[in-house]
PDB file of N, CA and C in Angstrom:
ATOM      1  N   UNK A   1       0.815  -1.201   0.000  1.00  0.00           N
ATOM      2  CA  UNK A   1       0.000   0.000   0.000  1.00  0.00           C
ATOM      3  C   UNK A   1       0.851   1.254   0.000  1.00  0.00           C
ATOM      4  N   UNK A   2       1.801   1.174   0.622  1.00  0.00           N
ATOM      5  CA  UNK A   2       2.745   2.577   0.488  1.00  0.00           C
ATOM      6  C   UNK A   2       3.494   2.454  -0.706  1.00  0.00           C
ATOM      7  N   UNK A   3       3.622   1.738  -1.660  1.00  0.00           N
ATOM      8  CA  UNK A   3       4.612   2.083  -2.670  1.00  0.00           C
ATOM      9  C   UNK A   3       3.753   1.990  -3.740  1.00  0.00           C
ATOM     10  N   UNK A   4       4.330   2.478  -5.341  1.00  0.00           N
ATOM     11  CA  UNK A   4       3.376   2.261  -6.181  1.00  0.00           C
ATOM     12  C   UNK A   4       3.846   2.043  -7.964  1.00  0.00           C
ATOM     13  N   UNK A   5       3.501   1.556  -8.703  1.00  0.00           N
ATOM     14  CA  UNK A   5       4.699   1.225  -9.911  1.00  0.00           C
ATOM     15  C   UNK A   5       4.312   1.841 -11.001  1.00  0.00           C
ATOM     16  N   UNK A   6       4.451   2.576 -11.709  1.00  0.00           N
ATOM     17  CA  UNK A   6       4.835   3.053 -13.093  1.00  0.00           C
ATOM     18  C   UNK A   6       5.483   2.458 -14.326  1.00  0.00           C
ATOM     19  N   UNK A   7       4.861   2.101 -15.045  1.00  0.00           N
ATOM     20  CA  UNK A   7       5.419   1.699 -16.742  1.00  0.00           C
ATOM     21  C   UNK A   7       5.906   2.774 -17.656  1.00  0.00           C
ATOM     22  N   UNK A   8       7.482   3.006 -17.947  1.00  0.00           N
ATOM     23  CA  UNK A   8       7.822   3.983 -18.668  1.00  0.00           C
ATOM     24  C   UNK A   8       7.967   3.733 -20.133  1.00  0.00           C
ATOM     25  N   UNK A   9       7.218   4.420 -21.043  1.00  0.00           N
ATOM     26  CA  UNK A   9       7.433   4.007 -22.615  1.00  0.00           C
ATOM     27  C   UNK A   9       8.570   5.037 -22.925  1.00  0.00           C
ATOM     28  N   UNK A  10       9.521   4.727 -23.645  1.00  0.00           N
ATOM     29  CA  UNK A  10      10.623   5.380 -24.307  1.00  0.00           C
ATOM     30  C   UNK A  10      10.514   5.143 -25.242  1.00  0.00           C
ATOM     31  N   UNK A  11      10.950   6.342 -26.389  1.00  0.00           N
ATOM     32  CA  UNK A  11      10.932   6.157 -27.642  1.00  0.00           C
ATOM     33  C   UNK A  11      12.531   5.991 -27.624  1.00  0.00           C
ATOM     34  N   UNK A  12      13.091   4.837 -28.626  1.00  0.00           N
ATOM     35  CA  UNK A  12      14.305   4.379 -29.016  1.00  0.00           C
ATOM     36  C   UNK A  12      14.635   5.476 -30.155  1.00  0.00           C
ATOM     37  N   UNK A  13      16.408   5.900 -30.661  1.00  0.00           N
ATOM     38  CA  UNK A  13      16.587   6.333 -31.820  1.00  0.00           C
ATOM     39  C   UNK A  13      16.373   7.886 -32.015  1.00  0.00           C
ATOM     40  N   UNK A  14      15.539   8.696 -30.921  1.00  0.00           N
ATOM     41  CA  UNK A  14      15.243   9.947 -30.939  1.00  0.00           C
ATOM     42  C   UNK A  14      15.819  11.153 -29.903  1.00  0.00           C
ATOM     43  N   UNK A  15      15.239  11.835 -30.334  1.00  0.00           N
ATOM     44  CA  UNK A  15      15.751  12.969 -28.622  1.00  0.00           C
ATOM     45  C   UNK A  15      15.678  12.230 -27.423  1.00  0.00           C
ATOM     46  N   UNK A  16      16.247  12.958 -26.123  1.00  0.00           N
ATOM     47  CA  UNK A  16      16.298  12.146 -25.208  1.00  0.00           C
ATOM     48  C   UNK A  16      15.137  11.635 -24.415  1.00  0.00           C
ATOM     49  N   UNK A  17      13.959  12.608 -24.551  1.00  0.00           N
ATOM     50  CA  UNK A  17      12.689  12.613 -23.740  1.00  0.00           C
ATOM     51  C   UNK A  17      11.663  12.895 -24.399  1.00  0.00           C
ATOM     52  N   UNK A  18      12.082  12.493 -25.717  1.00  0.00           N
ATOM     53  CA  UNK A  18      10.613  12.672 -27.154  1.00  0.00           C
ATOM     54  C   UNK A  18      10.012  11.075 -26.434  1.00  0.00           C
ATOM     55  N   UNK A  19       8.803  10.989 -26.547  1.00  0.00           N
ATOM     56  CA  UNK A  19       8.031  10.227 -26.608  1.00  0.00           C
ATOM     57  C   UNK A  19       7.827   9.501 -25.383  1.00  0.00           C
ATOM     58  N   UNK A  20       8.271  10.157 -24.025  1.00  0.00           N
ATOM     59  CA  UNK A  20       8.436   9.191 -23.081  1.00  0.00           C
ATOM     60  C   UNK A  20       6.620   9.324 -22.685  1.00  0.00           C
ATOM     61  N   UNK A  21       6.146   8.255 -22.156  1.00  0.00           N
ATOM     62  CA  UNK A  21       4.944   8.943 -21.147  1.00  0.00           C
ATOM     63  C   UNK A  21       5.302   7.531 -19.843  1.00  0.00           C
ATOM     64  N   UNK A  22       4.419   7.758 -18.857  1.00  0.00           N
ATOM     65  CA  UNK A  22       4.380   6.590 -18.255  1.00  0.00           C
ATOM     66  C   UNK A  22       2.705   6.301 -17.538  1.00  0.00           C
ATOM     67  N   UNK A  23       3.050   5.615 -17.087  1.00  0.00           N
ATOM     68  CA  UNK A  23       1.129   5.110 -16.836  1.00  0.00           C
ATOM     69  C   UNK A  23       1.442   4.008 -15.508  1.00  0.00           C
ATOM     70  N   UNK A  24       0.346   4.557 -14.729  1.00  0.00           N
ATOM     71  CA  UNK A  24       0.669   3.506 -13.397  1.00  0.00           C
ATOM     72  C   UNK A  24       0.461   2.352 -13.730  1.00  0.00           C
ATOM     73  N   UNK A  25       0.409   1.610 -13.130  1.00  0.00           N
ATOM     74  CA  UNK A  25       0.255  -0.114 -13.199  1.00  0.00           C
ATOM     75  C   UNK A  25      -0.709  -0.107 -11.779  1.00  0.00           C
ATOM     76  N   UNK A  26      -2.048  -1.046 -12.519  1.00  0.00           N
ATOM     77  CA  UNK A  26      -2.807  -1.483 -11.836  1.00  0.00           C
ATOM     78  C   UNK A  26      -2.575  -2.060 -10.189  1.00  0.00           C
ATOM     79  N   UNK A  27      -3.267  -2.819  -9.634  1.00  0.00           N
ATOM     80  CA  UNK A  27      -3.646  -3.779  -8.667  1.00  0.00           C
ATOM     81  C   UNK A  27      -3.540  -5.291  -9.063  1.00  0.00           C
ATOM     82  N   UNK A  28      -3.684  -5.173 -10.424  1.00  0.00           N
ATOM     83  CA  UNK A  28      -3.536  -6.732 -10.972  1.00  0.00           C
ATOM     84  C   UNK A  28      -2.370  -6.926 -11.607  1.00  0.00           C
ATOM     85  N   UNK A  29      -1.057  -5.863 -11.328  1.00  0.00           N
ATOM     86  CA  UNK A  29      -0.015  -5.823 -12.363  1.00  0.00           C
ATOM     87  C   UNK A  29      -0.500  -5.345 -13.922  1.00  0.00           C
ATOM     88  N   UNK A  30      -1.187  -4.629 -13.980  1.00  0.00           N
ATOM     89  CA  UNK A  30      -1.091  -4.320 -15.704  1.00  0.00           C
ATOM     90  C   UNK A  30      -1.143  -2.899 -15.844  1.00  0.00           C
ATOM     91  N   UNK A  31      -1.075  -2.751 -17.533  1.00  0.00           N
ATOM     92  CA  UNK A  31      -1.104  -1.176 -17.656  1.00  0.00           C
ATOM     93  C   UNK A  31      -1.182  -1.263 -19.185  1.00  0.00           C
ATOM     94  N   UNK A  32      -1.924  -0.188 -19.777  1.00  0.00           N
ATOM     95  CA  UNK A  32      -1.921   0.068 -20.910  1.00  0.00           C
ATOM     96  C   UNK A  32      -1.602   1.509 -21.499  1.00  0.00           C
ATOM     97  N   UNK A  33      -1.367   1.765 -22.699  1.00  0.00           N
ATOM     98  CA  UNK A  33      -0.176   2.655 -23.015  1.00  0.00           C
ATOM     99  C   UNK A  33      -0.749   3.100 -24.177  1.00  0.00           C
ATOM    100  N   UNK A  34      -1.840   4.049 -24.310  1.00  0.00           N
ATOM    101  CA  UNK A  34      -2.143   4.074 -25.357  1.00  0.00           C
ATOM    102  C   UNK A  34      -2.231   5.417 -26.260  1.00  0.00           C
ATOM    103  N   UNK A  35      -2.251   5.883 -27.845  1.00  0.00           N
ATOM    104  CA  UNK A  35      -1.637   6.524 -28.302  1.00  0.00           C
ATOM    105  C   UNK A  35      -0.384   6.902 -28.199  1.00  0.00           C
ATOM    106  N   UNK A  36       0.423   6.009 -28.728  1.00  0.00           N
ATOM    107  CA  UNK A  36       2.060   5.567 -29.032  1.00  0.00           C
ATOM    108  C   UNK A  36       1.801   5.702 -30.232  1.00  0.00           C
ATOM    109  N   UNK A  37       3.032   6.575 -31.027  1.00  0.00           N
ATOM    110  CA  UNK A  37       3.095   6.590 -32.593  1.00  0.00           C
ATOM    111  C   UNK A  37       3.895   5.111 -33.084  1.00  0.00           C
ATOM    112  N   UNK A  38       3.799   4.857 -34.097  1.00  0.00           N
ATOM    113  CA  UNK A  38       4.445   3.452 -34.577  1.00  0.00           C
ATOM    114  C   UNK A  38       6.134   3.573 -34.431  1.00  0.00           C
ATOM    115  N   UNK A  39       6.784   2.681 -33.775  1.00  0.00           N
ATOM    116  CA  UNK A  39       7.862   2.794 -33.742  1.00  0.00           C
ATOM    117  C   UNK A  39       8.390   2.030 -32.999  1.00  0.00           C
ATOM    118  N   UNK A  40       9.949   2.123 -32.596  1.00  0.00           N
ATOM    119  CA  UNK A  40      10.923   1.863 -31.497  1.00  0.00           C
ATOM    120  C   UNK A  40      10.702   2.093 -30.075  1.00  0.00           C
ATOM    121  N   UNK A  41      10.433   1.142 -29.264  1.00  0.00           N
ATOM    122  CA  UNK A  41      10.174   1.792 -27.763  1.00  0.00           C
ATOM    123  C   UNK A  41      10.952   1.148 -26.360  1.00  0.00           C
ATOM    124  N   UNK A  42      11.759   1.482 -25.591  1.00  0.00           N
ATOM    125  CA  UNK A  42      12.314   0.561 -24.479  1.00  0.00           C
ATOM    126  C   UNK A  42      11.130   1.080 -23.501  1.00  0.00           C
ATOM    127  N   UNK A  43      10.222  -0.200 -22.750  1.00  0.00           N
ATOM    128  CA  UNK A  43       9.145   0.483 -21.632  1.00  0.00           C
ATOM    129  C   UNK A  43      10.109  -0.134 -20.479  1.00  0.00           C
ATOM    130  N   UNK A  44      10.318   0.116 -19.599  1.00  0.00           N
ATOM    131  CA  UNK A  44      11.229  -0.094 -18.152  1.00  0.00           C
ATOM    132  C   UNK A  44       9.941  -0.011 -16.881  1.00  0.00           C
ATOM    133  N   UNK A  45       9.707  -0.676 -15.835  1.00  0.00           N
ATOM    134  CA  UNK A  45       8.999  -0.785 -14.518  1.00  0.00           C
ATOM    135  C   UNK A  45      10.221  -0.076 -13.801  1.00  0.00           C
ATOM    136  N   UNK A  46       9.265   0.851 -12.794  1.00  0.00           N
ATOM    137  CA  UNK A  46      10.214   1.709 -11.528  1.00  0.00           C
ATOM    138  C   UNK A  46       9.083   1.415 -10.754  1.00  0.00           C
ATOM    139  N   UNK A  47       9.397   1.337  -9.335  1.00  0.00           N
ATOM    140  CA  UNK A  47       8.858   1.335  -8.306  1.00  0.00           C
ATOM    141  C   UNK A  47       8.859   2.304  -7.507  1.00  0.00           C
ATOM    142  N   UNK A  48       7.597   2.781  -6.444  1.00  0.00           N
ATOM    143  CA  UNK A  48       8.438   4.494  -5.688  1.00  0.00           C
ATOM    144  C   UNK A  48       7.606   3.757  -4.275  1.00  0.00           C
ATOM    145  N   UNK A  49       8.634   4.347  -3.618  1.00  0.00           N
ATOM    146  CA  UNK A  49       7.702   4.243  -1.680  1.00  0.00           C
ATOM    147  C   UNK A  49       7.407   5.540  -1.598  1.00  0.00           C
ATOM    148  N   UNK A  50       6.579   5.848  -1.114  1.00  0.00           N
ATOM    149  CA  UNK A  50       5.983   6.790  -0.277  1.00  0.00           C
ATOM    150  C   UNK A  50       6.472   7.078   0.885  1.00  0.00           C
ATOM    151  N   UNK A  51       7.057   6.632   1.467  1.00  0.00           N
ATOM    152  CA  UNK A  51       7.410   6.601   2.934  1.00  0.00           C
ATOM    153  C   UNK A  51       8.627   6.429   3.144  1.00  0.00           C
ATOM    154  N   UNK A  52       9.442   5.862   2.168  1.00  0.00           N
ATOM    155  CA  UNK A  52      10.965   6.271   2.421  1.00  0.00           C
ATOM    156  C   UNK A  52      11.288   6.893   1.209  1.00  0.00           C
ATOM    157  N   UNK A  53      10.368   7.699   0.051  1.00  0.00           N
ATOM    158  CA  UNK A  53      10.889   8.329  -0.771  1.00  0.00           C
ATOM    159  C   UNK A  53      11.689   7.651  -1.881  1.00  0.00           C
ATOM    160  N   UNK A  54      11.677   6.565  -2.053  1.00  0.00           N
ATOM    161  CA  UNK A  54      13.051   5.469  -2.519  1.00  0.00           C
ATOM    162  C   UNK A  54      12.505   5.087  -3.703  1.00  0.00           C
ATOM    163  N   UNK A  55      13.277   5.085  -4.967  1.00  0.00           N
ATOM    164  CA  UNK A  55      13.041   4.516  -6.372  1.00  0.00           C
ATOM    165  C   UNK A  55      13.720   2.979  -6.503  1.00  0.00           C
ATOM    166  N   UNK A  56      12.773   2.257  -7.134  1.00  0.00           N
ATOM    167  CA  UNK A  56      13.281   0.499  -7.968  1.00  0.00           C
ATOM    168  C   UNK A  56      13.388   0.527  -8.659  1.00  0.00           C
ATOM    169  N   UNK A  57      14.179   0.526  -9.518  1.00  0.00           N
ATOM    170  CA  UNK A  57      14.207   0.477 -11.047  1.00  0.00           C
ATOM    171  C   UNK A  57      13.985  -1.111 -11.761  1.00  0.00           C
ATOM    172  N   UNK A  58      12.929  -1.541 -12.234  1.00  0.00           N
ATOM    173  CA  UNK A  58      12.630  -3.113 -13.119  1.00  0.00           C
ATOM    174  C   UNK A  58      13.485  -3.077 -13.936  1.00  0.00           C
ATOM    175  N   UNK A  59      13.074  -4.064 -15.000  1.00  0.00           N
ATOM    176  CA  UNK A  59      13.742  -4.437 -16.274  1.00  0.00           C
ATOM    177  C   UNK A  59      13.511  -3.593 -16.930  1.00  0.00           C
ATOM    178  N   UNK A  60      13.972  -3.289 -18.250  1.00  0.00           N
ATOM    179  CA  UNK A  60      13.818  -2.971 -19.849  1.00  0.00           C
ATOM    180  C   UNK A  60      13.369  -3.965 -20.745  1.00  0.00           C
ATOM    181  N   UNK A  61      12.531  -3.960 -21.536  1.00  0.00           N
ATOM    182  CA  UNK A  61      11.926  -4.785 -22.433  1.00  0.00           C
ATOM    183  C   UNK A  61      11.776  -3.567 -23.867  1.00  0.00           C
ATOM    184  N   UNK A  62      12.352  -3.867 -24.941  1.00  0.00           N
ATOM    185  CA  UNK A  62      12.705  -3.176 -26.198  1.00  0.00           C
ATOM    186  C   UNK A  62      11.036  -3.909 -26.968  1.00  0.00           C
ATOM    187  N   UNK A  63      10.800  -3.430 -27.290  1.00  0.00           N
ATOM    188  CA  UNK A  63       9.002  -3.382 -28.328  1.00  0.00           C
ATOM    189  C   UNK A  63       8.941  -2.943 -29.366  1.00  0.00           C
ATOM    190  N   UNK A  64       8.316  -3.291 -30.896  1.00  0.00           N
ATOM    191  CA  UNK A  64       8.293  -2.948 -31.823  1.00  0.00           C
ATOM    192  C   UNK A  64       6.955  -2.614 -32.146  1.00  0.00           C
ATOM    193  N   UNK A  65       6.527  -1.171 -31.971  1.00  0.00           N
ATOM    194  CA  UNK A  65       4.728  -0.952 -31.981  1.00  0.00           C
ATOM    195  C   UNK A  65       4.306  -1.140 -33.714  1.00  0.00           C
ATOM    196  N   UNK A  66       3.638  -1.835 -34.202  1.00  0.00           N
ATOM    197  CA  UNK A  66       3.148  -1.513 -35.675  1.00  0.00           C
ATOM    198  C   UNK A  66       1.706  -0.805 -35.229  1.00  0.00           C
ATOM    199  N   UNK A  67       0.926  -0.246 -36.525  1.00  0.00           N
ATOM    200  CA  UNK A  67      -0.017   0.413 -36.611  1.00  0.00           C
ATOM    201  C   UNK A  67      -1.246  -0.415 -36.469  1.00  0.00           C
ATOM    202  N   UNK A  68      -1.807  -0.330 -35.408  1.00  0.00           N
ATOM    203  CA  UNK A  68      -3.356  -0.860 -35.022  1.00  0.00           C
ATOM    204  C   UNK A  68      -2.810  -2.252 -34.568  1.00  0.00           C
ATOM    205  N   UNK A  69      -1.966  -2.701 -33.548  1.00  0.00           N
ATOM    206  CA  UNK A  69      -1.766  -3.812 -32.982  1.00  0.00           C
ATOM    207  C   UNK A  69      -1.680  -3.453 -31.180  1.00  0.00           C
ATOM    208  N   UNK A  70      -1.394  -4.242 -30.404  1.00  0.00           N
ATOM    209  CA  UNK A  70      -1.144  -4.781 -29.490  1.00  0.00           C
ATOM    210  C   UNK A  70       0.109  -5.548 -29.535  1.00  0.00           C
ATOM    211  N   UNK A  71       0.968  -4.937 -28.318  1.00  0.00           N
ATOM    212  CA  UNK A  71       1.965  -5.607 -27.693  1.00  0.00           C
ATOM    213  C   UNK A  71       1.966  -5.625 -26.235  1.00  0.00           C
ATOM    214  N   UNK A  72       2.340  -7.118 -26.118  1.00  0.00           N
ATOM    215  CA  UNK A  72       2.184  -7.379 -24.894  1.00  0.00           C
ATOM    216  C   UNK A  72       3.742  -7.302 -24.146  1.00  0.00           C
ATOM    217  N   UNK A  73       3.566  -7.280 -23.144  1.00  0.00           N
ATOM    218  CA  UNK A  73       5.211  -6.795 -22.239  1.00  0.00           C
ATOM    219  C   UNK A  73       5.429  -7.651 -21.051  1.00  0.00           C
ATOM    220  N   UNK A  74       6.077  -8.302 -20.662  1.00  0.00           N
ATOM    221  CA  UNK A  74       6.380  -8.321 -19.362  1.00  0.00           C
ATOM    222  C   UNK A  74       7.488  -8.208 -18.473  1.00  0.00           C
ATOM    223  N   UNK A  75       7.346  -7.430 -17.433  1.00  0.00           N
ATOM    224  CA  UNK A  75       8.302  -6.368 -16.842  1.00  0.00           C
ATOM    225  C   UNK A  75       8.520  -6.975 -15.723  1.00  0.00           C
ATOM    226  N   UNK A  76       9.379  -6.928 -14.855  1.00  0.00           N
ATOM    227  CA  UNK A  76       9.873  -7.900 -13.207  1.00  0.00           C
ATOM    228  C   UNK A  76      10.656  -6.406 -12.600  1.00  0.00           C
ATOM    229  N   UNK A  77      10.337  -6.386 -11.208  1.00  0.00           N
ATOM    230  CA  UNK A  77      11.003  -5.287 -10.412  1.00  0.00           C
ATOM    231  C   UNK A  77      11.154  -6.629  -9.138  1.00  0.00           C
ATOM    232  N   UNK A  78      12.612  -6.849  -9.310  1.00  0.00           N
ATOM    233  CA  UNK A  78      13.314  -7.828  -8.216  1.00  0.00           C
ATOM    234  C   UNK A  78      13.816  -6.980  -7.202  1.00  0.00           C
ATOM    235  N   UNK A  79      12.528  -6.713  -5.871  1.00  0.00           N
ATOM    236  CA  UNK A  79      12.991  -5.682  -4.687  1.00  0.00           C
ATOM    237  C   UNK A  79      14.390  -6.854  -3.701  1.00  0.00           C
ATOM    238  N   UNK A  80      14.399  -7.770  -3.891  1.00  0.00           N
ATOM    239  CA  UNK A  80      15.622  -8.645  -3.504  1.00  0.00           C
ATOM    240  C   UNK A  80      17.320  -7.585  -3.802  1.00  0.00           C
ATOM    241  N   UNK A  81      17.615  -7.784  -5.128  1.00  0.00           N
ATOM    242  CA  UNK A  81      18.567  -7.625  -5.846  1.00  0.00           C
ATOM    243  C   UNK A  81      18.804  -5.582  -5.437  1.00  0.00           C
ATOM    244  N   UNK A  82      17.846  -4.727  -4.552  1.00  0.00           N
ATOM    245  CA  UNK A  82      18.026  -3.887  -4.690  1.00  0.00           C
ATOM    246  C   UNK A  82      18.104  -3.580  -3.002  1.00  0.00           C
ATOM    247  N   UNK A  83      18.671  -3.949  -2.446  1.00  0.00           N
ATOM    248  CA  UNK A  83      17.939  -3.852  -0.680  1.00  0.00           C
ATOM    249  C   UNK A  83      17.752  -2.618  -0.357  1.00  0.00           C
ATOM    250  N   UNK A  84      18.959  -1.307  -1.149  1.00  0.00           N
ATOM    251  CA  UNK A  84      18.628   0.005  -0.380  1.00  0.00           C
ATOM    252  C   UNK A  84      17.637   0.709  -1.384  1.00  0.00           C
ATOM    253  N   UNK A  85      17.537   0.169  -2.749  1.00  0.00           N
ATOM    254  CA  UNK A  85      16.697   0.923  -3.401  1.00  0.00           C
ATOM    255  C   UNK A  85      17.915   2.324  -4.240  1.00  0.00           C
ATOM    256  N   UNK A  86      17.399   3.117  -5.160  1.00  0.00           N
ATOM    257  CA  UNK A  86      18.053   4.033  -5.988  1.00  0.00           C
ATOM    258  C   UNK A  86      17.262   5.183  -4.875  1.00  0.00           C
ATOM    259  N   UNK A  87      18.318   6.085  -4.671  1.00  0.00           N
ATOM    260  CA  UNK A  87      17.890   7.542  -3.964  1.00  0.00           C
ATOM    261  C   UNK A  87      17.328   8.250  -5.269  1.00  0.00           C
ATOM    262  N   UNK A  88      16.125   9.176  -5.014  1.00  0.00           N
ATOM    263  CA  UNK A  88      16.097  10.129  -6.364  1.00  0.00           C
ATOM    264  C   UNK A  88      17.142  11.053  -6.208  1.00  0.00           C
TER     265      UNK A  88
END
């Protein structure tokens, strides 16, 4: 309940912060991302606490959007592998 996760879409190949958006992630783990232009995208999972202020950074998963499809993703944030967490 105190922490909460975000899905970041990156556009690959462009400026540094063209195309980013991000979108929380549900209660059931999911999230959808929608109006993305066709292209190159790395989406990455971050995690944030509330209460100690502290960022997780997940995986990267690289995606190839075509026009009028669906891609599916799946993202892992291993709070193990991070014990103190990334300071912002």
């Amino acid at each position: 309940q105190d922490a909460y996760l975000v899905a970041i879409a990156r556009r690959t190949g462009g400026e540094l912060n063209a195309g980013v958006r991000g979108y929380t992630v549900d209660s059931r783990g999911r999230f959808r991302i929608e109006g993305l232009a066709v292209g190159e995208y790395d989406v990455t999972l971050q995690g944030f606490s509330r209460s100690t202020n502290r960022q997780f950074r997940g995986n990267t998963q690289h995606v190839s959007l075509s026009d009028g499809g669906d891609t599916m993703v799946t993202l892992t944030l291993d709070l193990s592998a991070q014990p103190g967490g990334i300071k912002p």
